[in-house]
C-alpha atoms as a PDB file:
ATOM      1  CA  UNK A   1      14.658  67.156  81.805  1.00  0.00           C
ATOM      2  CA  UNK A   2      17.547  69.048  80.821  1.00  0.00           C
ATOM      3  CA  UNK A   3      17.731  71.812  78.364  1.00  0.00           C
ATOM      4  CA  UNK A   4      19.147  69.414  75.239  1.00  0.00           C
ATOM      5  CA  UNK A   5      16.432  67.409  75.893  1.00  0.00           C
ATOM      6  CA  UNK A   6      13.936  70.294  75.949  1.00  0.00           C
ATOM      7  CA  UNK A   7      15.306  71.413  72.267  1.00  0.00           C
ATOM      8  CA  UNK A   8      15.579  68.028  70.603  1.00  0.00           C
ATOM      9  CA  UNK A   9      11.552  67.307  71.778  1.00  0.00           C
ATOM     10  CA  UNK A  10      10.676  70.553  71.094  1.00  0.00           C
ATOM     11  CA  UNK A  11      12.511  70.335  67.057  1.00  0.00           C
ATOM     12  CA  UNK A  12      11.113  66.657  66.699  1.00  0.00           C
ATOM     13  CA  UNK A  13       7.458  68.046  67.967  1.00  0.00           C
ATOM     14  CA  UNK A  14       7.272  71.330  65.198  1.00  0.00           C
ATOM     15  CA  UNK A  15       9.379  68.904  62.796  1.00  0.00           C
ATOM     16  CA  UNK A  16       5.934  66.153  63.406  1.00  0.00           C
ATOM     17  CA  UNK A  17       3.596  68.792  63.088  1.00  0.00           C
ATOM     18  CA  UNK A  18       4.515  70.420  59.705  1.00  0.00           C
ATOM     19  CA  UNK A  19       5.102  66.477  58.442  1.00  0.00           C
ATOM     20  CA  UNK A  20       8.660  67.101  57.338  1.00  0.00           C
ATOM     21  CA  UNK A  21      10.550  63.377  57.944  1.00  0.00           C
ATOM     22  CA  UNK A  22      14.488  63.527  59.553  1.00  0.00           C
ATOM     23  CA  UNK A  23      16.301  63.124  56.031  1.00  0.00           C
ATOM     24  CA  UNK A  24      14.060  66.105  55.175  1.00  0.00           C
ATOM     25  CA  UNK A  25      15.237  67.864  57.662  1.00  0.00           C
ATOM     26  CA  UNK A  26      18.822  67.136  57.746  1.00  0.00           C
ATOM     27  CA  UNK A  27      19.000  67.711  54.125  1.00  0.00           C
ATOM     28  CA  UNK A  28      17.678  71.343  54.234  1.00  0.00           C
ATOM     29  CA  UNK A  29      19.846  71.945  57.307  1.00  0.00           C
ATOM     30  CA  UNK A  30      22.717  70.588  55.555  1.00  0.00           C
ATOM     31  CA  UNK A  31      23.731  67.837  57.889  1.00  0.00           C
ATOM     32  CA  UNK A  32      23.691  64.502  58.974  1.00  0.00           C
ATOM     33  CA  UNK A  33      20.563  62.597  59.332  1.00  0.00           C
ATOM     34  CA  UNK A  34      22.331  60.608  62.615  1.00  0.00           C
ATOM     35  CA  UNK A  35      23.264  64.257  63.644  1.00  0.00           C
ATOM     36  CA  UNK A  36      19.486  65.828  64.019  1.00  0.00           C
ATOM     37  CA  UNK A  37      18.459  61.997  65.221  1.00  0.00           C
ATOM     38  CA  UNK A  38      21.058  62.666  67.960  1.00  0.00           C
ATOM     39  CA  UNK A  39      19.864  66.410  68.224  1.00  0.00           C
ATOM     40  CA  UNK A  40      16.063  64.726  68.953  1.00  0.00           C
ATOM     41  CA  UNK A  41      17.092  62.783  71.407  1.00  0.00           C
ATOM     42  CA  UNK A  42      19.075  65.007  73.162  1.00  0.00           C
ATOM     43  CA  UNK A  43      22.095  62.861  73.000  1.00  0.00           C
ATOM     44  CA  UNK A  44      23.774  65.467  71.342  1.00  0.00           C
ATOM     45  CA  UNK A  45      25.183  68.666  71.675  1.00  0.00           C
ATOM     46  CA  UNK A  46      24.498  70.519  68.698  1.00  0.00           C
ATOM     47  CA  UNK A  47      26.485  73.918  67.389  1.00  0.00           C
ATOM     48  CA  UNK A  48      24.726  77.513  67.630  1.00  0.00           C
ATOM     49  CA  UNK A  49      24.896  77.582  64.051  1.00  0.00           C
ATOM     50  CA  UNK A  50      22.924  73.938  63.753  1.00  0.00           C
ATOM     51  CA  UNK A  51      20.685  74.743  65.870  1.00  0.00           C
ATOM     52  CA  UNK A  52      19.732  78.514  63.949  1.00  0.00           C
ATOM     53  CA  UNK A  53      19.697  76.523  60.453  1.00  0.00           C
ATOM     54  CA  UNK A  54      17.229  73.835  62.244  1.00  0.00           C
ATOM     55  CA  UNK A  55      15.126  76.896  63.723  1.00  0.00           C
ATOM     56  CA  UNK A  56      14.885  78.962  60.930  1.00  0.00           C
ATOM     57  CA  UNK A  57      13.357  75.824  58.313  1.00  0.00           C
ATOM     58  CA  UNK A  58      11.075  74.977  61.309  1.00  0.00           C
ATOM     59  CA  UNK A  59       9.843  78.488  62.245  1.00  0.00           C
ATOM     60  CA  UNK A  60      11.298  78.580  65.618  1.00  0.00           C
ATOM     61  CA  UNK A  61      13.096  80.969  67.544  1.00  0.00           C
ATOM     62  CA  UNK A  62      16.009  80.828  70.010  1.00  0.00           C
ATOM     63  CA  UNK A  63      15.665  83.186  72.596  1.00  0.00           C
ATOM     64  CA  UNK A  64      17.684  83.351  75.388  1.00  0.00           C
ATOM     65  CA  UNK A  65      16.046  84.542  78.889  1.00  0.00           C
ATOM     66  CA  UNK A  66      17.419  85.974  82.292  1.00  0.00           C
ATOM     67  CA  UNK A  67      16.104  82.786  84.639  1.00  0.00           C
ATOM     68  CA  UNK A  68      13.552  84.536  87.366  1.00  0.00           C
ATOM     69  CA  UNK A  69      15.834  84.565  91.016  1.00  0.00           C
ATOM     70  CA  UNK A  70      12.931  83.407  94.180  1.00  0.00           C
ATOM     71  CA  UNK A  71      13.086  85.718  96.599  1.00  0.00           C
ATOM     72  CA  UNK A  72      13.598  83.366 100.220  1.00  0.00           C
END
C-alpha cells in the first residue's frame, strides 16, 4: 500500500471514529467534499496545507521520520 493510501485510510478511520460524515469534514477543512473523498481513497494527491487543516480538526499529527537503513 502506498503512502497516499496509508493517509486517506488512516483520515477516513479517525474521521469514522469521532462520527464526523465527509461534508463535515470538507466543510471545516474548507474544501471540496469530492476532494477529501479522493483524499480517502488515495486517488488523490492532496497539498501540505490540506492535509495540516484535515489533521488538525481530526487530532492527528504529521510527522515525518528518517526510514530505518537494514544493515546486509
Amino acid at each position: 500500500m502506498e503512502a497516499i493510501e496509508k493517509i486517506g485510510q488512516m483520515i477516513q478511520q479517525r474521521r469514522d471514529h469521532l462520527r464526523i460524515t465527509q461534508r463535515q469534514l470538507a466543510d471545516m477543512a474548507d474544501i471540496g467534499i469530492n476532494t477529501l473523498y479522493k483524499i480517502e481513497t488515495g486517488q488523490a494527491n492532496p497539498t501540505l496545507q490540506s492535509l495540516q487543516k484535515i489533521s488538525e480538526i481530526l487530532g492527528l499529527e504529521i510527522t515525518l521520520q528518517i526510514k530505518n537503513a537494514s544493515s546486509e
